[in-house]
Structures are given as C-alpha cells and as structure tokens.
N, C-alpha and C. Protein backbone atom coordinates (compact mmCIF):
# COMPACT_ATOMS: atom_id res chain seq x y z
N UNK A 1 -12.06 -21.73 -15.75
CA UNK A 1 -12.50 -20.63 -16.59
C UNK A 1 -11.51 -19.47 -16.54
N UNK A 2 -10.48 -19.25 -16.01
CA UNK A 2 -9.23 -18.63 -15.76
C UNK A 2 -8.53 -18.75 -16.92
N UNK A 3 -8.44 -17.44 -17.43
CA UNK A 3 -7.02 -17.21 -18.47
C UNK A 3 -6.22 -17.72 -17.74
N UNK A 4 -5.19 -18.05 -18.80
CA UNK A 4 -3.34 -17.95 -18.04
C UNK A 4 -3.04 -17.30 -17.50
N UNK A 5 -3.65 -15.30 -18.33
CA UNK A 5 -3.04 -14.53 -17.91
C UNK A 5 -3.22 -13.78 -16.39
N UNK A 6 -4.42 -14.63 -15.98
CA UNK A 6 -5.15 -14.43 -14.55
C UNK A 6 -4.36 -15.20 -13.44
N UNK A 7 -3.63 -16.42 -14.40
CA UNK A 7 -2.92 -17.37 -12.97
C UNK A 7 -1.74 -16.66 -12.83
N UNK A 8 -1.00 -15.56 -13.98
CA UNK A 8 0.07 -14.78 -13.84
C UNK A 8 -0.03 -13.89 -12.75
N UNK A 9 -0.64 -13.31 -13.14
CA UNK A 9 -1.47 -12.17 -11.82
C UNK A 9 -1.21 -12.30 -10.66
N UNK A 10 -2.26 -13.23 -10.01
CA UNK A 10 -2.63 -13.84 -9.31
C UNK A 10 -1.00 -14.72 -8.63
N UNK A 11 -0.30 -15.31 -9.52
CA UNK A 11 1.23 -15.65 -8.73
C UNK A 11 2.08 -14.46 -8.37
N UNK A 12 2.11 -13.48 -9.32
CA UNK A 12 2.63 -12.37 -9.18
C UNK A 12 2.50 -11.41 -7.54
N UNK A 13 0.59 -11.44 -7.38
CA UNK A 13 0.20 -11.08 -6.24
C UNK A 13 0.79 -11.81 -5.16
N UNK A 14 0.62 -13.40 -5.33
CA UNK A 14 0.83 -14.23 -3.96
C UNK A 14 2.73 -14.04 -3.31
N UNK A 15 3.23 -13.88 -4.90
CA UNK A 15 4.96 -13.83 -4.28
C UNK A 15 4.87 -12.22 -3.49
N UNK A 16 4.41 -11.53 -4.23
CA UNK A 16 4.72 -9.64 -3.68
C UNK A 16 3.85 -9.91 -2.03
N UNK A 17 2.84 -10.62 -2.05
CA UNK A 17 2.00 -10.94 -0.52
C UNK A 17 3.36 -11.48 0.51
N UNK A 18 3.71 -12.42 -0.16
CA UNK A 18 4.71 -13.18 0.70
C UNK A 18 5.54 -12.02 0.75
N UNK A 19 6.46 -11.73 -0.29
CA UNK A 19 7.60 -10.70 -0.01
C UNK A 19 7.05 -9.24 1.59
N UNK A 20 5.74 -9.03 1.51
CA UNK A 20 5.03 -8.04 2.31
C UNK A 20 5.16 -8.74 3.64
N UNK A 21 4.74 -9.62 3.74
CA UNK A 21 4.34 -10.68 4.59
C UNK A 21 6.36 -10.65 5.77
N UNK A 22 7.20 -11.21 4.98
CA UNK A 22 8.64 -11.35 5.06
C UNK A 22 9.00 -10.10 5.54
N UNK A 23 8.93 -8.88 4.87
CA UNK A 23 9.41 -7.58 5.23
C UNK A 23 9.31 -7.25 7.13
N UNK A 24 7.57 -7.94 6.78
CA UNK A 24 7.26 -7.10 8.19
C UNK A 24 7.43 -7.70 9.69
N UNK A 25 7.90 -9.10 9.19
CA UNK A 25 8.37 -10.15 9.93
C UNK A 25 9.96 -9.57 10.56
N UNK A 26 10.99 -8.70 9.54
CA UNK A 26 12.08 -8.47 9.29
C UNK A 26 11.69 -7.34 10.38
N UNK A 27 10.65 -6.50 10.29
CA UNK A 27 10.44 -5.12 10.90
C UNK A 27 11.46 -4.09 9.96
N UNK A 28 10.90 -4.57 8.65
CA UNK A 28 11.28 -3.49 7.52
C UNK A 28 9.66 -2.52 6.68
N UNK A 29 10.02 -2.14 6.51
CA UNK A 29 9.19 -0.99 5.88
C UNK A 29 9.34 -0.98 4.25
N UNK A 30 7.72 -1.22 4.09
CA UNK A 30 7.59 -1.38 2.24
C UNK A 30 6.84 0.02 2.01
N UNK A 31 8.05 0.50 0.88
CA UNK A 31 7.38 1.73 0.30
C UNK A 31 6.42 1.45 -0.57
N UNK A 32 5.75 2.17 -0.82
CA UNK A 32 4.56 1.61 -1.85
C UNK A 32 4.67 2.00 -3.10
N UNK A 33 5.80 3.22 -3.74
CA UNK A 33 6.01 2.61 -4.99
C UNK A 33 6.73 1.22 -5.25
N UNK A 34 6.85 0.58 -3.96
CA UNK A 34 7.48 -0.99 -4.81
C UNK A 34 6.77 -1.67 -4.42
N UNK A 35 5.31 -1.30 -3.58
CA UNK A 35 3.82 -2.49 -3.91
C UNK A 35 3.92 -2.17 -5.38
N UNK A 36 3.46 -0.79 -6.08
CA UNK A 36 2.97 -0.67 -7.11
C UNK A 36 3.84 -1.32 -7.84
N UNK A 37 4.99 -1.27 -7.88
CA UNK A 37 5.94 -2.05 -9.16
C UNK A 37 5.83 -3.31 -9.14
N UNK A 38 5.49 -4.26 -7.80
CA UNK A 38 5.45 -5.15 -7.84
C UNK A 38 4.49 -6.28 -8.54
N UNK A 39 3.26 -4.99 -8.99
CA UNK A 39 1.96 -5.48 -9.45
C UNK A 39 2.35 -5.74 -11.29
C-alpha cells in the first residue's frame, strides 16, 4: 500500500541513518543542517 514516493523517503532516511551511524563510528560530528539537507 506504499507509494513509490514513500520507498524514496524511506531509502533516503536509511542511507542518511547509515551515513549518521558511520560518522559516529569515525568520532565525527554531524551538524544538523546536513541531517536536515539530508532529508
């Protein structure tokens, strides 16, 4: 029952999760205007 445009989203979220996920692994620091851009 999912638009397309929901599985876009939704991949969009899971790569920017991972990228968050990676950063903090790195012991880098995510500013949050580039959560927001990432959305």
């Amino acid at each position: 029952m999912f638009k397309p445009q929901a599985k876009e989203i939704n991949d969009k979220y899971y790569a920017l999760e991972e990228k968050y996920f990676k950063a903090r692994k790195d012991g880098k620091v995510i500013v949050a205007a580039e959560l927001r851009d990432g959305l």
